[in-house]
C-alpha atoms as a PDB file:
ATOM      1  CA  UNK A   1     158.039  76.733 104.940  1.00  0.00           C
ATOM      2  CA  UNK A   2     156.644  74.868 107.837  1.00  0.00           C
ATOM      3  CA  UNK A   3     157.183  78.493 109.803  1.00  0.00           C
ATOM      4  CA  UNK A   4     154.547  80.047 107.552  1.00  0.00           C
ATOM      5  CA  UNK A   5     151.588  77.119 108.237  1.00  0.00           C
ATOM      6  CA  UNK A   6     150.573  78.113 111.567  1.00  0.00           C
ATOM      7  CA  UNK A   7     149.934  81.997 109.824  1.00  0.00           C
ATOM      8  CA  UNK A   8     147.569  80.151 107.279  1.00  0.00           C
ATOM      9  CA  UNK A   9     144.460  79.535 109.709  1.00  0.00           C
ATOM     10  CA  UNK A  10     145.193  83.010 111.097  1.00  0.00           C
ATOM     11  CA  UNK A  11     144.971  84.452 107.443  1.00  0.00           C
ATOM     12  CA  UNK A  12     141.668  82.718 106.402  1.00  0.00           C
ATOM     13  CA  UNK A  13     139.944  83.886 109.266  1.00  0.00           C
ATOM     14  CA  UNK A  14     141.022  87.702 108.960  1.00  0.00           C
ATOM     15  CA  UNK A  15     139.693  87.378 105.390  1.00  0.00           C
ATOM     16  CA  UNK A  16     136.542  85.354 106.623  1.00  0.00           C
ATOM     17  CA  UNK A  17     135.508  88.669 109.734  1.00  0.00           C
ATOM     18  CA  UNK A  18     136.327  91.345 107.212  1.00  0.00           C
ATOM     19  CA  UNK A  19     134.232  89.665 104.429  1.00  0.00           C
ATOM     20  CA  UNK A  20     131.191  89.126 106.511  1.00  0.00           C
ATOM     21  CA  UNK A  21     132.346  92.737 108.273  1.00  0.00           C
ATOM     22  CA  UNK A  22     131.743  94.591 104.871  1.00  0.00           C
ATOM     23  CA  UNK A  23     128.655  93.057 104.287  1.00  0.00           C
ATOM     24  CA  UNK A  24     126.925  94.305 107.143  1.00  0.00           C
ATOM     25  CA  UNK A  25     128.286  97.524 106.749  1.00  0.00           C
ATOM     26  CA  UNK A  26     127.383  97.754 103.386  1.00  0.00           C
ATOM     27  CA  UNK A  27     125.128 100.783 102.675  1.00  0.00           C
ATOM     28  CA  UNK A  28     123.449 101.303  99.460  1.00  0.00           C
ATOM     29  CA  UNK A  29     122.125  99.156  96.850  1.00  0.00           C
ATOM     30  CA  UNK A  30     124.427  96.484  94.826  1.00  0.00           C
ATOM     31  CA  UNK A  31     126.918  98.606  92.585  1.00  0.00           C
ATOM     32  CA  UNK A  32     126.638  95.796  89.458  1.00  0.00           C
ATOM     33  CA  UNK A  33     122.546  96.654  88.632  1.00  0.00           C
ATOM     34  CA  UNK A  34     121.647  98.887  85.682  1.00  0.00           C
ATOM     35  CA  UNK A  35     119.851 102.136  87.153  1.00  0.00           C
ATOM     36  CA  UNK A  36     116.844 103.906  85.387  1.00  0.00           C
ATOM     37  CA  UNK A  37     114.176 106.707  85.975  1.00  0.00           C
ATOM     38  CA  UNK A  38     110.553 105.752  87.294  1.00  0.00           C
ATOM     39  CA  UNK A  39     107.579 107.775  87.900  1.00  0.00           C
ATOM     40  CA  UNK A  40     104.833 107.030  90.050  1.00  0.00           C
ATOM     41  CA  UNK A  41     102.012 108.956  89.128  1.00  0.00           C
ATOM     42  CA  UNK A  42      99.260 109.550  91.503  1.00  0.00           C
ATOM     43  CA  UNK A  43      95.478 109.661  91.151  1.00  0.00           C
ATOM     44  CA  UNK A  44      95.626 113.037  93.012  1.00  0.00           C
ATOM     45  CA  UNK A  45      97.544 114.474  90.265  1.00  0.00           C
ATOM     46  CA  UNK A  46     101.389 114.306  91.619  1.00  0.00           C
ATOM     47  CA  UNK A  47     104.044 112.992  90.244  1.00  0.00           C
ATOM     48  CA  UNK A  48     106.764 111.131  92.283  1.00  0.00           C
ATOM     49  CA  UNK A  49     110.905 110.418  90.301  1.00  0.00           C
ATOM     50  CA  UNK A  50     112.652 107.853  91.905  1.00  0.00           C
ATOM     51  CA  UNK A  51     116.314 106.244  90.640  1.00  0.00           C
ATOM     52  CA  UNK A  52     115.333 102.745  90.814  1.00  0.00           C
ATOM     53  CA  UNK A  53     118.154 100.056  90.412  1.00  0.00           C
ATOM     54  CA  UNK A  54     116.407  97.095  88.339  1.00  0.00           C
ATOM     55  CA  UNK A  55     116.841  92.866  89.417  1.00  0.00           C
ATOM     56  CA  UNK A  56     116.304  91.157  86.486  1.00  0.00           C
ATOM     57  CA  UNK A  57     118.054  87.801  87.343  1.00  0.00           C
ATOM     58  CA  UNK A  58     116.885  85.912  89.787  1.00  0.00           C
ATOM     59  CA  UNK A  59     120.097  85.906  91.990  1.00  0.00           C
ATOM     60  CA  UNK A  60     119.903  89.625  92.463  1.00  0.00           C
ATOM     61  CA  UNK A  61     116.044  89.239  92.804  1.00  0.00           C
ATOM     62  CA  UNK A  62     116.710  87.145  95.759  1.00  0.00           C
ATOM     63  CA  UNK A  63     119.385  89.822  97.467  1.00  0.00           C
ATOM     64  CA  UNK A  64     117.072  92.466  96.725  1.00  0.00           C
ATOM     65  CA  UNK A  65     118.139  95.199  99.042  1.00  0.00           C
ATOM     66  CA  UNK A  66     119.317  92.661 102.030  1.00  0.00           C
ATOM     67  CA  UNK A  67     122.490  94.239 103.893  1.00  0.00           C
ATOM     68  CA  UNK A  68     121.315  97.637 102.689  1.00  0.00           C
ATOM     69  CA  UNK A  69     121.169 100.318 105.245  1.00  0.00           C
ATOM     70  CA  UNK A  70     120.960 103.124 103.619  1.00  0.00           C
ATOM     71  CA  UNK A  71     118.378 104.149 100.366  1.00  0.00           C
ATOM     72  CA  UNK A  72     117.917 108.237  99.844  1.00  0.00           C
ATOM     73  CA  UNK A  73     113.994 109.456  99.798  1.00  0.00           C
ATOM     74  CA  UNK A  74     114.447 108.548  95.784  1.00  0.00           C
ATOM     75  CA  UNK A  75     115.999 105.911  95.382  1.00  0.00           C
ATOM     76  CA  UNK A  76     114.581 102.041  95.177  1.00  0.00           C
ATOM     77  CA  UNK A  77     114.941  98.830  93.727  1.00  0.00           C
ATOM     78  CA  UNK A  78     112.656  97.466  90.899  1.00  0.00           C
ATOM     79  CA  UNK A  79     112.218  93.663  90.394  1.00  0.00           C
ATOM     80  CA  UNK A  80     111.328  92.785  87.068  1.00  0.00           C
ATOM     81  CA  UNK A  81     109.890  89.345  86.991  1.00  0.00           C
ATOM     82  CA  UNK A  82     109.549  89.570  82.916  1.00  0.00           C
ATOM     83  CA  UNK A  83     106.398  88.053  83.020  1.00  0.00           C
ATOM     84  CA  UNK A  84     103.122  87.922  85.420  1.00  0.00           C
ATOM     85  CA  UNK A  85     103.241  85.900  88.550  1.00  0.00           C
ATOM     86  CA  UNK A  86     102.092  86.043  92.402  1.00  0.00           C
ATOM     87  CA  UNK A  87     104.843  87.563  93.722  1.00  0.00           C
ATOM     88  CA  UNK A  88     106.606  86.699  97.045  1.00  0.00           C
ATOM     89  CA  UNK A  89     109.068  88.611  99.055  1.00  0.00           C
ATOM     90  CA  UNK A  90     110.684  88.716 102.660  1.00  0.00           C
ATOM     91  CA  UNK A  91     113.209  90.885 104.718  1.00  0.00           C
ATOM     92  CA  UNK A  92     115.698  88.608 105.952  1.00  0.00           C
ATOM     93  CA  UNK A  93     118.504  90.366 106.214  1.00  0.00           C
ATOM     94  CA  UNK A  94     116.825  93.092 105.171  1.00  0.00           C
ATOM     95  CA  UNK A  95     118.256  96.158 108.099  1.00  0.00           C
ATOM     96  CA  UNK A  96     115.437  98.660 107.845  1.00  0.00           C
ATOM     97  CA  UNK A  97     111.599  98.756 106.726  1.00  0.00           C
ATOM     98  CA  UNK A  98     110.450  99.209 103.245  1.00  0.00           C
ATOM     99  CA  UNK A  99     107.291  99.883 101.037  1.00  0.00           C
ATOM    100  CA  UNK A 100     106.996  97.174  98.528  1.00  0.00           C
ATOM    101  CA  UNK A 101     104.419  98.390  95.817  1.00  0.00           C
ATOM    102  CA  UNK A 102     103.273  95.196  93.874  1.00  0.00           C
ATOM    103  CA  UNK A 103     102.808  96.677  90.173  1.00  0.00           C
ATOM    104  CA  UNK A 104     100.306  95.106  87.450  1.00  0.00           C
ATOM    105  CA  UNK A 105     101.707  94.996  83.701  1.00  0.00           C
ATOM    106  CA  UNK A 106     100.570  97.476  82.431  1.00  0.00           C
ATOM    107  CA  UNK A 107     101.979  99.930  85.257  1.00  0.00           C
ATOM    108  CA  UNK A 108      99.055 100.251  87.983  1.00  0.00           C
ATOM    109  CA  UNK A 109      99.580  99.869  91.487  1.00  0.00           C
ATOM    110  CA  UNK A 110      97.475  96.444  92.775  1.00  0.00           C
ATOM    111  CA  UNK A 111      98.746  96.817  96.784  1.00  0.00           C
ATOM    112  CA  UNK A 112     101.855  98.086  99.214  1.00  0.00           C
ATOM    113  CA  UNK A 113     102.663  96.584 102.030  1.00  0.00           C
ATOM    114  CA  UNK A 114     103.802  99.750 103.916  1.00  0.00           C
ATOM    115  CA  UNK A 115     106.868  99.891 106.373  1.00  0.00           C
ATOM    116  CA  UNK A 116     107.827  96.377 106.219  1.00  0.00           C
ATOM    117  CA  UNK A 117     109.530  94.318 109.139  1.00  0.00           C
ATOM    118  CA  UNK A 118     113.732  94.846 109.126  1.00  0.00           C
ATOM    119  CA  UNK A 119     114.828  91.133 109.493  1.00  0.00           C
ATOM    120  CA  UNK A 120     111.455  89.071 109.074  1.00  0.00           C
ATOM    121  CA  UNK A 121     111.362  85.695 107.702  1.00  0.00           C
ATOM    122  CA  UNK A 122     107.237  86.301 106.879  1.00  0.00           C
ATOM    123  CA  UNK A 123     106.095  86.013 103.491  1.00  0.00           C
ATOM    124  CA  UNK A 124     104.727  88.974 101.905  1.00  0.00           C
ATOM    125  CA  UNK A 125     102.870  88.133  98.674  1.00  0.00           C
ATOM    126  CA  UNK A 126     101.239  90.290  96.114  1.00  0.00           C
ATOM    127  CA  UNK A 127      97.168  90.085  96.609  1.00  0.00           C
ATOM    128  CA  UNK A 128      97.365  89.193  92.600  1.00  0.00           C
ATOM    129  CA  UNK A 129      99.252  88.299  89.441  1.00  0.00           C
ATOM    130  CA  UNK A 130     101.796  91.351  88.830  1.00  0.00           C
ATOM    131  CA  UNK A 131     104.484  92.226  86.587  1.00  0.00           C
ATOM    132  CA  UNK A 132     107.160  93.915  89.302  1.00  0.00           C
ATOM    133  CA  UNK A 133     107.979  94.939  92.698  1.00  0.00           C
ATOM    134  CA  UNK A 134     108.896  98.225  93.234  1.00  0.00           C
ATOM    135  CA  UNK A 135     110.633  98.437  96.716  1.00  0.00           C
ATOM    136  CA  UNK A 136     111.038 102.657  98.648  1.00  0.00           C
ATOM    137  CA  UNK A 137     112.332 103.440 101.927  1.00  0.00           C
ATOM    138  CA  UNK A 138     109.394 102.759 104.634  1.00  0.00           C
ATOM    139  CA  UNK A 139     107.078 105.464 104.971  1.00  0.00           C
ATOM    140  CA  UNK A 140     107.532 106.682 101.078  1.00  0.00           C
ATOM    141  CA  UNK A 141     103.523 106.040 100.431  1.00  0.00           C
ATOM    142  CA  UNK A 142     102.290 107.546 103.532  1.00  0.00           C
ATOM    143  CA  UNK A 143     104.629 110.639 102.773  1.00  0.00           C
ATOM    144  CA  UNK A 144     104.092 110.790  99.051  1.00  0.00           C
ATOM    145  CA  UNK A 145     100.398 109.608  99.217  1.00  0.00           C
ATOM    146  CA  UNK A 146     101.203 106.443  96.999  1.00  0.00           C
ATOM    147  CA  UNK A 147      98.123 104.569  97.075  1.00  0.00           C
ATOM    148  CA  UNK A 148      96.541 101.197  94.956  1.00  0.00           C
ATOM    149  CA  UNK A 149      95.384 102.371  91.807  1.00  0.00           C
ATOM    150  CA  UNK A 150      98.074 104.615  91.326  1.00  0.00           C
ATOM    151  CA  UNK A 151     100.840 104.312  88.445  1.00  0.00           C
ATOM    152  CA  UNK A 152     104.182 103.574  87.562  1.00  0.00           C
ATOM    153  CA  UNK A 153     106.004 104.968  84.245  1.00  0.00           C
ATOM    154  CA  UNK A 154     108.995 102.846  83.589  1.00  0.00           C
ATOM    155  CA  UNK A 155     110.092 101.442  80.310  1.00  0.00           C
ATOM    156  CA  UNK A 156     109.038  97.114  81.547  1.00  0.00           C
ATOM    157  CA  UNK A 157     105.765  97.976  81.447  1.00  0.00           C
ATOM    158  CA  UNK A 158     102.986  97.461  78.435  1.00  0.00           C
ATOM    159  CA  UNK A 159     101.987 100.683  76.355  1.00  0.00           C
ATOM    160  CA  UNK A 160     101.315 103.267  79.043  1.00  0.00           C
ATOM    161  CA  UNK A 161      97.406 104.693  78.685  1.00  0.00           C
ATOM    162  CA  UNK A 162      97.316 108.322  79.444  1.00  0.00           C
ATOM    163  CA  UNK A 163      95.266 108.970  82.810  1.00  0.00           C
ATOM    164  CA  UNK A 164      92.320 111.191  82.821  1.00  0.00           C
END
């Protein structure tokens, strides 16, 4: 037995490098959230279909998309907060820049903060109570003309009021 000690340390460390080693390779978004449709409908008449994968609890609100490196042109990641609250976010850990659309509760865009920092530790907080996050691949609005005032279908928010 006392041959096999000495691999121990050697063992824990292997699993320790490849551990951390996967997580910075790790690509798309966490594997364990539910995925849905959303539509962002603009005030210039377009409509925008994204596969969002939806935080609910606050430990995958907190990962958000950290370790991500990779998100297609329609994919994103919706954080439901259940309720309506200044929201916060940050990209530590975060690999590459996003557009973080702050969304009201009953679906209208309030602001974006466009092609976020990879890595920052600054706060980025909603301008006012909202209802979710909705976070794209950086550059999404400018490409997609996503502006304030715009909206988003998705099932967590109130009644949707038909535009026009």
């Amino acid at each position: 037995m006392t041959h096999r000690l000495p691999l121990l340390p050697a063992f824990i460390i292997t699993v320790l490098v490849c551990g951390l080693h996967a997580m910075t390779l790790a690509a798309g978004v966490p594997a364990h959230l539910p995925v849905s449709q959303l539509t962002v409908l603009t005030q210039k008449g377009s409509d925008h279909l994204f596969e969002v994968s939806v935080a609910t609890r606050p430990e995958d609100r907190r990962r958000g998309l950290m370790f991500v490196t990779e998100l297609r042109n329609d994919q994103g990641m919706l954080f439901d907060y259940g309720r309506t609250s200044v929201a916060s976010m940050w990209m530590k850990n975060t690999p590459m820049p996003l557009d973080m659309i702050f969304i009201r509760a009953d679906g209208s865009i309030s602001s974006i903060a466009r092609e976020t920092t990879p890595y920052s530790r600054s706060t980025i907080t909603s301008e006012e109570p909202v209802r979710a996050v909705l976070e794209l691949k950086g550059g999404t609005c400018r490409r997609l003309g996503i502006e304030p005032g715009d909206r988003v279908v998705h099932p967590i928010f109130e009644k949707q009021k038909p535009s026009g």
